[in-house]
PDB file of N, CA and C in Angstrom:
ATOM      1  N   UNK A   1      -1.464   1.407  16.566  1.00  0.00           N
ATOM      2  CA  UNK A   1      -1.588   0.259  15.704  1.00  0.00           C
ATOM      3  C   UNK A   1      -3.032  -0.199  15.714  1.00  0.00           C
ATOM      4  N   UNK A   2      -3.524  -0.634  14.229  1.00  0.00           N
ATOM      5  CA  UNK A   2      -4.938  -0.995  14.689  1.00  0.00           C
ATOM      6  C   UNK A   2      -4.902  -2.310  14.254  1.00  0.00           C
ATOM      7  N   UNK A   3      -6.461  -2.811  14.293  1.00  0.00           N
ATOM      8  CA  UNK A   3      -6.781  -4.237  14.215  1.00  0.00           C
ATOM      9  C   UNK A   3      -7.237  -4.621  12.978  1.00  0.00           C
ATOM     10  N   UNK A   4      -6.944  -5.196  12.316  1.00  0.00           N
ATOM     11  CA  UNK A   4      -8.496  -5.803  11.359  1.00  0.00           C
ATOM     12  C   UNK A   4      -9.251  -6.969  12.031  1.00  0.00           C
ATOM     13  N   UNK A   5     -10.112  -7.919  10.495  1.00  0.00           N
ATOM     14  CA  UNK A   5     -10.913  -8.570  11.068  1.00  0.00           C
ATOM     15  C   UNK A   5     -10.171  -9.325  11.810  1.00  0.00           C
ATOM     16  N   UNK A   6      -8.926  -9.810  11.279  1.00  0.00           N
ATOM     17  CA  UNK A   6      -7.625 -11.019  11.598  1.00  0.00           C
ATOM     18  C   UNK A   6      -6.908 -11.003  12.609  1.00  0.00           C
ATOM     19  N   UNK A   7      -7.125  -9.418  13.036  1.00  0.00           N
ATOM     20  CA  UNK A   7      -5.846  -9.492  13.994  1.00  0.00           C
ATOM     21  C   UNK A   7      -5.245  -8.032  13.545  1.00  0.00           C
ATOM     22  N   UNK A   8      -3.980  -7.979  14.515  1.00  0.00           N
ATOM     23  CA  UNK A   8      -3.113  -6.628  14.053  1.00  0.00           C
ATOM     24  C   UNK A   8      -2.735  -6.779  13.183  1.00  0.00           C
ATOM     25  N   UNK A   9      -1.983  -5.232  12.558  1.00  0.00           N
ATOM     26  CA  UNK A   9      -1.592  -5.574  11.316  1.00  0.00           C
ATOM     27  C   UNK A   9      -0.346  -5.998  10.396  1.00  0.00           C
ATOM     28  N   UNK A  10       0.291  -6.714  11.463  1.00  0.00           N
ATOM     29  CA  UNK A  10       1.369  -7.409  11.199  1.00  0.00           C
ATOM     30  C   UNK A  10       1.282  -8.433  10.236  1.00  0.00           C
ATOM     31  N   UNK A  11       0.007  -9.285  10.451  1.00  0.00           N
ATOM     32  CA  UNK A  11      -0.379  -9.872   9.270  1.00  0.00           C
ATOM     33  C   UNK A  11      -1.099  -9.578   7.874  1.00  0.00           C
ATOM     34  N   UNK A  12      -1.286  -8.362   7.557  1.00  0.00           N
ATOM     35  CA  UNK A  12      -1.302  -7.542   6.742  1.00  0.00           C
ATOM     36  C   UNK A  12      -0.555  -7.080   5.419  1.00  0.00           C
ATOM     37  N   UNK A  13      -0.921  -8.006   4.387  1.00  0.00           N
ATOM     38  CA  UNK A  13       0.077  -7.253   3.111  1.00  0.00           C
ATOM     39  C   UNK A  13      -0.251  -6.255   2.374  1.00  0.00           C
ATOM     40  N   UNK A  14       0.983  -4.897   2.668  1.00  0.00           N
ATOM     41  CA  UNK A  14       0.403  -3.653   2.106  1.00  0.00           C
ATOM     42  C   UNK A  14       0.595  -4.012   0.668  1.00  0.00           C
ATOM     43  N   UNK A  15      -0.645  -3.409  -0.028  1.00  0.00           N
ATOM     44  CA  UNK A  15      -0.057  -3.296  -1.911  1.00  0.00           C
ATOM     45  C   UNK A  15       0.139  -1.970  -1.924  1.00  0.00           C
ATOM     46  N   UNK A  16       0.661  -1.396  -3.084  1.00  0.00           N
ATOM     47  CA  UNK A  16       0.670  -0.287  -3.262  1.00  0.00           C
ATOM     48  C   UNK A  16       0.682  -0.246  -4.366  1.00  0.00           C
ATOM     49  N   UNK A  17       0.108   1.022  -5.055  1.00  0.00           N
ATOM     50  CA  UNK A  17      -0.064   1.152  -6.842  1.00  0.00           C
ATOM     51  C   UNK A  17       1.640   1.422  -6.562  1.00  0.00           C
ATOM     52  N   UNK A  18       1.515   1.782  -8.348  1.00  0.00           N
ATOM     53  CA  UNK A  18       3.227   2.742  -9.154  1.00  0.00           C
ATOM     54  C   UNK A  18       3.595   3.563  -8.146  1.00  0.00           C
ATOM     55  N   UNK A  19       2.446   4.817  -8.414  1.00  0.00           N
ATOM     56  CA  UNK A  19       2.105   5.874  -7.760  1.00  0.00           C
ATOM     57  C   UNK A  19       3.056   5.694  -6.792  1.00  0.00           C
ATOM     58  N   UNK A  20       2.323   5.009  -5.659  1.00  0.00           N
ATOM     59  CA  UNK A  20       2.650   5.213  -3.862  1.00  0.00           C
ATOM     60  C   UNK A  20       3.958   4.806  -3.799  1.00  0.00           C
ATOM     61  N   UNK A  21       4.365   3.078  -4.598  1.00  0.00           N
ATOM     62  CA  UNK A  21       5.778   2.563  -4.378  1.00  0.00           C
ATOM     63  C   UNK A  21       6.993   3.728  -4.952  1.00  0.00           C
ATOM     64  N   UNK A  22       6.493   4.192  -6.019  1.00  0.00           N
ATOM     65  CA  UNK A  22       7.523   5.231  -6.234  1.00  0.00           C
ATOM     66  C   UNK A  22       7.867   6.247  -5.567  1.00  0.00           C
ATOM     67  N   UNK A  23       6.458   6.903  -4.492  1.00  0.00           N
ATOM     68  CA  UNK A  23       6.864   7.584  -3.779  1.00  0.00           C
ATOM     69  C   UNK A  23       7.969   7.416  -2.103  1.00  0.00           C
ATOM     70  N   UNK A  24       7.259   6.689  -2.351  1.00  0.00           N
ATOM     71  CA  UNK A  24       8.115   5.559  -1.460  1.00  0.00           C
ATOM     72  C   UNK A  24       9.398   5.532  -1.512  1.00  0.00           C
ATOM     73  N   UNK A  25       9.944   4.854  -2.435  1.00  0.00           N
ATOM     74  CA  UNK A  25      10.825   4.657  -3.262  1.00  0.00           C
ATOM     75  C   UNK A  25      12.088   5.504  -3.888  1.00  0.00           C
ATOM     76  N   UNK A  26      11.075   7.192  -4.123  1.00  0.00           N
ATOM     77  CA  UNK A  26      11.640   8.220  -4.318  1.00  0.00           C
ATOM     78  C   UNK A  26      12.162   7.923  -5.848  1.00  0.00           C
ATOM     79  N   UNK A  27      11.260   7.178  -7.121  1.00  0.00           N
ATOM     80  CA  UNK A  27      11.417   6.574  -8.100  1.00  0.00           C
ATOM     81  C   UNK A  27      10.552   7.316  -8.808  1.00  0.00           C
ATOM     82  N   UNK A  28      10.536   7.422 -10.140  1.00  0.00           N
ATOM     83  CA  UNK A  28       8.882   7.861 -10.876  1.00  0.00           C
ATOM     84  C   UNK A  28       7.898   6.616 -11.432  1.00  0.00           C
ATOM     85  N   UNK A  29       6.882   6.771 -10.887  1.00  0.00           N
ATOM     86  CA  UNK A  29       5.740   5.939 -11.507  1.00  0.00           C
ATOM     87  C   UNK A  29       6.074   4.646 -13.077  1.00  0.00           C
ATOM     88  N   UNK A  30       6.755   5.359 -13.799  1.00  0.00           N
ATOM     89  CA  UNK A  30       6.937   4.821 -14.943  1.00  0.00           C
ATOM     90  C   UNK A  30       8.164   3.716 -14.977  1.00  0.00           C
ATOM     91  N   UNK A  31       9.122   4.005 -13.765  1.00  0.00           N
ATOM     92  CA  UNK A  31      10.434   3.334 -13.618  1.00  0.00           C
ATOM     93  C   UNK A  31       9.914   1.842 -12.966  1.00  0.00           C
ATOM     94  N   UNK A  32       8.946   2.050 -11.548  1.00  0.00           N
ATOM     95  CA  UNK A  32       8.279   0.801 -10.850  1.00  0.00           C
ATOM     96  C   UNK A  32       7.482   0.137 -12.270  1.00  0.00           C
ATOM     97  N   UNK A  33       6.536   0.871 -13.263  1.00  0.00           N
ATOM     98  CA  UNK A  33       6.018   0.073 -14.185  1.00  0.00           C
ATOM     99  C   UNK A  33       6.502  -0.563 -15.089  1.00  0.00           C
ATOM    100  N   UNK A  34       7.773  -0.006 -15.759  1.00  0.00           N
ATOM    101  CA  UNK A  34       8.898  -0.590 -16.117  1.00  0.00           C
ATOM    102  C   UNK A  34       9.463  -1.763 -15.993  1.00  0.00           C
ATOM    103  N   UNK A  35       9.890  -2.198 -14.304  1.00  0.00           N
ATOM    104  CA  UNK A  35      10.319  -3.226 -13.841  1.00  0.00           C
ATOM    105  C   UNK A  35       9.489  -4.101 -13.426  1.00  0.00           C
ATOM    106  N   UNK A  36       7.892  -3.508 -13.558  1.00  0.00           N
ATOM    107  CA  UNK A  36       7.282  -4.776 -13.501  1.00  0.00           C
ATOM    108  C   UNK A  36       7.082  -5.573 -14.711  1.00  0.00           C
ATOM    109  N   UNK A  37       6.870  -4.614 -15.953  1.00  0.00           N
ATOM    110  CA  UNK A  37       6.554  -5.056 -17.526  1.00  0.00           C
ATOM    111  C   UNK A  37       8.086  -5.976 -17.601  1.00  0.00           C
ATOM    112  N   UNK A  38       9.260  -5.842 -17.622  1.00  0.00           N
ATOM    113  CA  UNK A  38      10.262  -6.757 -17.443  1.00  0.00           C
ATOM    114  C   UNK A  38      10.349  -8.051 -16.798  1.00  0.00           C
ATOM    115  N   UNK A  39       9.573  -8.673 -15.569  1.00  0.00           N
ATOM    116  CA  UNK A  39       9.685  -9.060 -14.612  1.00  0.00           C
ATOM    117  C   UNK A  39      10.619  -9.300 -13.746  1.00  0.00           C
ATOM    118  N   UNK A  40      11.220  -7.787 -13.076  1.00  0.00           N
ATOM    119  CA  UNK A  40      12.384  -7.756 -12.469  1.00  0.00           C
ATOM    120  C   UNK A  40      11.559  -7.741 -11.191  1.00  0.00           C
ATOM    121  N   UNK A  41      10.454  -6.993 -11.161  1.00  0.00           N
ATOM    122  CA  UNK A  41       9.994  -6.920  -9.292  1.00  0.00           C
ATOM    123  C   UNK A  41       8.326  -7.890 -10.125  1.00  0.00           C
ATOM    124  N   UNK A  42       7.540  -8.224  -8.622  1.00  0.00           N
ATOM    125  CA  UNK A  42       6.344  -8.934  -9.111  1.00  0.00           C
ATOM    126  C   UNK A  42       5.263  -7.621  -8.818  1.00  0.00           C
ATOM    127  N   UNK A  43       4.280  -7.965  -9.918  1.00  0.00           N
ATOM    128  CA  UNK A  43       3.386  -7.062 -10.158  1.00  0.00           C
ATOM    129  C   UNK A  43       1.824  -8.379 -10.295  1.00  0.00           C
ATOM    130  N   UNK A  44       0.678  -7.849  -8.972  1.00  0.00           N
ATOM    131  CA  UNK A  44      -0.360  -8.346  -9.263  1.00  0.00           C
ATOM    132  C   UNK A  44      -1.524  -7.428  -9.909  1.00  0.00           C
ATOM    133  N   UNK A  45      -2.362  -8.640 -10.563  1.00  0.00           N
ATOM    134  CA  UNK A  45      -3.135  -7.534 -11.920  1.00  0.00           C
ATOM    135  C   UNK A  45      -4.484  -8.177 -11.482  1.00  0.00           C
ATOM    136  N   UNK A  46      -5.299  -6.969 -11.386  1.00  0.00           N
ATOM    137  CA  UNK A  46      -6.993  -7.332 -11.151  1.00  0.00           C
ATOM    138  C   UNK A  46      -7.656  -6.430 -11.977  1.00  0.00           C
ATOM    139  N   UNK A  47      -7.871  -7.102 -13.346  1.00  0.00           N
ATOM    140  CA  UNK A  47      -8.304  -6.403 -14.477  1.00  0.00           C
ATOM    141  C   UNK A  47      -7.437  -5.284 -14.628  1.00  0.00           C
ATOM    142  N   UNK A  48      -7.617  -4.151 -14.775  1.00  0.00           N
ATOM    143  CA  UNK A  48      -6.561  -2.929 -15.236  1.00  0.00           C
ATOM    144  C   UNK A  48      -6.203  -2.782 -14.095  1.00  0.00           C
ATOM    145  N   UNK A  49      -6.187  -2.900 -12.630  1.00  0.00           N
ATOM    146  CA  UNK A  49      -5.623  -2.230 -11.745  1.00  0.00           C
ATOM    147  C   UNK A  49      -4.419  -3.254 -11.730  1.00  0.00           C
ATOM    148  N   UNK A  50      -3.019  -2.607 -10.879  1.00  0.00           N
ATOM    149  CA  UNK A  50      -2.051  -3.304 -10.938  1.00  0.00           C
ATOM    150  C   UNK A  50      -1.602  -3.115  -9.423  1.00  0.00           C
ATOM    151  N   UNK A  51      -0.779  -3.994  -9.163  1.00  0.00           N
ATOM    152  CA  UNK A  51      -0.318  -3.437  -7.478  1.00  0.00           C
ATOM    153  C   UNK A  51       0.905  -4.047  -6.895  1.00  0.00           C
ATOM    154  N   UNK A  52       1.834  -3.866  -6.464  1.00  0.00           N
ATOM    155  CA  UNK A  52       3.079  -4.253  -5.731  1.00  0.00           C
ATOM    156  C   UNK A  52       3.159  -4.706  -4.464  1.00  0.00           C
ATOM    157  N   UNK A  53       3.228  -5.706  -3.636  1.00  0.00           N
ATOM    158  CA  UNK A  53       4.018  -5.957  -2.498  1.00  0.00           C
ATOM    159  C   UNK A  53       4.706  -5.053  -1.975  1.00  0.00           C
ATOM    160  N   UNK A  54       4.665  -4.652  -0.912  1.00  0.00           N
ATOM    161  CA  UNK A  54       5.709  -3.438  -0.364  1.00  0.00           C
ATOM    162  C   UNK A  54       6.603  -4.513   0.643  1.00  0.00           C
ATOM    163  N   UNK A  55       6.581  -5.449   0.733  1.00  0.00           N
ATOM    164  CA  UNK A  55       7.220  -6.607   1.934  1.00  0.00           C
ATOM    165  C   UNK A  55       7.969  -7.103   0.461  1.00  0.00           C
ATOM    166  N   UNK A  56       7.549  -7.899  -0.593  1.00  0.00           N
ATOM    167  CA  UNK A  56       8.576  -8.461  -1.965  1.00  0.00           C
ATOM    168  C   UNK A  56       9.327  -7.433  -2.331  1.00  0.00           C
ATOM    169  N   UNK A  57       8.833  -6.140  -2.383  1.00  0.00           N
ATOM    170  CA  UNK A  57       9.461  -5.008  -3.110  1.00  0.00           C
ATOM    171  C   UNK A  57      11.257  -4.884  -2.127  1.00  0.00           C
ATOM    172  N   UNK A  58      10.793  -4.688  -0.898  1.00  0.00           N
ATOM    173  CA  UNK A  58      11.723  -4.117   0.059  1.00  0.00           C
ATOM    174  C   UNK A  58      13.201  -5.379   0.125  1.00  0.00           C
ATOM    175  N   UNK A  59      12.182  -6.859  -0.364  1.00  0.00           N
ATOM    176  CA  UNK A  59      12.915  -7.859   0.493  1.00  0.00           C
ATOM    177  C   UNK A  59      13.903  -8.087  -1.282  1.00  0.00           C
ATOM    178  N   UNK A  60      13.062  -7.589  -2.177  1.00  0.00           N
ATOM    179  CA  UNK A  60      13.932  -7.863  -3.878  1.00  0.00           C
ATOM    180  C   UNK A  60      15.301  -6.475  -3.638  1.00  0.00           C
ATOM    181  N   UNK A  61      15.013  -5.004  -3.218  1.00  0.00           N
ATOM    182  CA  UNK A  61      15.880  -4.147  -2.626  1.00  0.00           C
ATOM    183  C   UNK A  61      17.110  -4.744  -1.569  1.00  0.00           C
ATOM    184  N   UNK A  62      16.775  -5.230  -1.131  1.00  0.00           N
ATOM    185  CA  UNK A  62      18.019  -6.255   0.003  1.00  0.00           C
ATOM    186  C   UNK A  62      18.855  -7.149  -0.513  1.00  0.00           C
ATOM    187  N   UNK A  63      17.995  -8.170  -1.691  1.00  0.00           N
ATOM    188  CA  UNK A  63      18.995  -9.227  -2.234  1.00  0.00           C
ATOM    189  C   UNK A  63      19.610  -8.350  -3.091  1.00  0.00           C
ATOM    190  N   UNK A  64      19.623  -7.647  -4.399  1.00  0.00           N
ATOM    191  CA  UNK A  64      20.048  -7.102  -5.043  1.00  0.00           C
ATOM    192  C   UNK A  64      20.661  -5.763  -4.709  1.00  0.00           C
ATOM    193  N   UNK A  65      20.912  -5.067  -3.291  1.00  0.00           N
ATOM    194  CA  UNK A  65      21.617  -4.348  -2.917  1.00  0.00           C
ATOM    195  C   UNK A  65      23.147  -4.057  -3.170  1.00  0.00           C
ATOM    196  N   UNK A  66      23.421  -2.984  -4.058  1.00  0.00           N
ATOM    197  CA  UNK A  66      25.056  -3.044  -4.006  1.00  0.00           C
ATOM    198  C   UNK A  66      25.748  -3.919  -4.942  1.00  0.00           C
ATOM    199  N   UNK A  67      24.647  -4.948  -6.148  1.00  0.00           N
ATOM    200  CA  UNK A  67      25.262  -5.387  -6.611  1.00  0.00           C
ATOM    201  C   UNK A  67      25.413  -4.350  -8.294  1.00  0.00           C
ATOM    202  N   UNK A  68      26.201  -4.928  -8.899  1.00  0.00           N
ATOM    203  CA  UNK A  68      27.002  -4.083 -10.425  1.00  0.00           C
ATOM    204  C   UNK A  68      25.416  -3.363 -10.911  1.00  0.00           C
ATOM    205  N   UNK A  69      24.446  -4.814 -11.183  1.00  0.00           N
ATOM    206  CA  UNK A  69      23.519  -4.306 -11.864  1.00  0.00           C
ATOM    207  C   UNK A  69      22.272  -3.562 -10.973  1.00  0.00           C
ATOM    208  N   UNK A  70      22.200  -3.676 -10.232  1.00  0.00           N
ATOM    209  CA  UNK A  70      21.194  -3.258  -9.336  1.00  0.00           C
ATOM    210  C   UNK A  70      21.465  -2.569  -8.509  1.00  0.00           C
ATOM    211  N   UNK A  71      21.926  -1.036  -8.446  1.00  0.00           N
ATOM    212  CA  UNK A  71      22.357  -0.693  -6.869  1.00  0.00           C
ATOM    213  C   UNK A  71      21.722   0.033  -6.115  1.00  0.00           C
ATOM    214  N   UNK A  72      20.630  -0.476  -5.332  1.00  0.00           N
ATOM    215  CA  UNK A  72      19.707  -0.226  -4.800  1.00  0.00           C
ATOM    216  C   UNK A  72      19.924   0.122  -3.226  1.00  0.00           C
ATOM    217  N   UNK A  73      19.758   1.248  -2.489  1.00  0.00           N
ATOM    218  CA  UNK A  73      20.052   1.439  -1.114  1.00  0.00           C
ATOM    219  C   UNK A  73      19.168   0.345  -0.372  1.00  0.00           C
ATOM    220  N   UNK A  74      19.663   0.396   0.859  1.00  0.00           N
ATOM    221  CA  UNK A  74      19.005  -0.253   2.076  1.00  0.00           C
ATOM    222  C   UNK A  74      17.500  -0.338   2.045  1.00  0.00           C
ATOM    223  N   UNK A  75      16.544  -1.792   2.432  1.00  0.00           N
ATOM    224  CA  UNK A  75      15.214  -0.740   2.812  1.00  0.00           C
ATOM    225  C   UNK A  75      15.096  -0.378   3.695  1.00  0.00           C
ATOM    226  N   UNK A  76      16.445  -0.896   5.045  1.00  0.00           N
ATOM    227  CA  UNK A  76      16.182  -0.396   6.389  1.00  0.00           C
ATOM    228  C   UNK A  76      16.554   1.135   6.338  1.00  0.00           C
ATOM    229  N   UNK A  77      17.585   2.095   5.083  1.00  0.00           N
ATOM    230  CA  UNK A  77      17.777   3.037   5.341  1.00  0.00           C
ATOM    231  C   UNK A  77      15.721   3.675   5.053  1.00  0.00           C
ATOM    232  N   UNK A  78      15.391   3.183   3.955  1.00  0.00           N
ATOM    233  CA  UNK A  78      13.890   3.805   3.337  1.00  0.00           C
ATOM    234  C   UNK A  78      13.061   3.755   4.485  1.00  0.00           C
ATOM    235  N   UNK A  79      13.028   2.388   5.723  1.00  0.00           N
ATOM    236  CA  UNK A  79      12.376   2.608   6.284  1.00  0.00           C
ATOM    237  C   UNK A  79      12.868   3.523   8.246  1.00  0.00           C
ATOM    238  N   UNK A  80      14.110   3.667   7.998  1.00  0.00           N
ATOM    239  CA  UNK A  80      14.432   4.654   8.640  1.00  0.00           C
ATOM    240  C   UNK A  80      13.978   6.217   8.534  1.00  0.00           C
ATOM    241  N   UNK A  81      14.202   6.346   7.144  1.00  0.00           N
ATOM    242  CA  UNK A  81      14.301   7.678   6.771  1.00  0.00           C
ATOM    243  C   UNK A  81      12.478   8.013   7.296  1.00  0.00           C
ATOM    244  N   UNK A  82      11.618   7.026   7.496  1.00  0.00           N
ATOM    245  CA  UNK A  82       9.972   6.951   7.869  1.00  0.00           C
ATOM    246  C   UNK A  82       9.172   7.017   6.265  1.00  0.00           C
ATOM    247  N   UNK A  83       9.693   7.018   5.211  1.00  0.00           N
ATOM    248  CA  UNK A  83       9.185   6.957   4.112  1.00  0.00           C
ATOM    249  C   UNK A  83       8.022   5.485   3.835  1.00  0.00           C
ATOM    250  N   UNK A  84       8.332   4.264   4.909  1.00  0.00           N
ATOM    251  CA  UNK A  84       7.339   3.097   5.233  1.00  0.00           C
ATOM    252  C   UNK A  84       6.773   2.882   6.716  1.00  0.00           C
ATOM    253  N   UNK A  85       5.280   3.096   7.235  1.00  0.00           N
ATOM    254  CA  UNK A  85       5.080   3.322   8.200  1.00  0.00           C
ATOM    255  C   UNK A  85       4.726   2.063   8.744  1.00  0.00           C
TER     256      UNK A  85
END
């Protein structure tokens, strides 16, 4: 585990592009951009770059788990499986 300037990195919010969350995710790029253009998950924008919460992402996967419209696995299975380090 390392440090930043702050401290470990527990206090640390990972972003992640489309890209990474989908891989993550095991989603395609276009599906995470999708649900952000909707505002189903939150998406922050710094000029053209765009980026996701991987802590909102995981914790929006939990509430909406298993329900009709959303049936989204565990993130404890995603972060079992080691797909979040």
């Amino acid at each position: 585990m390392s440090s930043g300037i702050n401290g470990p990195d527990q206090n640390r919010i990972e972003l992640e592009t489309a890209e990474g969350l989908a891989k993550i995710l095991k989603l395609s790029p276009f599906t995470i951009r999708r649900l952000g253009y909707r505002g189903l998950i939150r998406e922050f924008r710094c000029g053209r770059a765009v980026r996701y919460r991987l802590d909102e992402i995981l914790n929006w996967m939990e509430k909406h788990r298993n329900s009709d419209n959303h049936p989204c696995v565990s993130s404890t299975e995603i972060i079992r499986e080691g797909s979040v380090k």
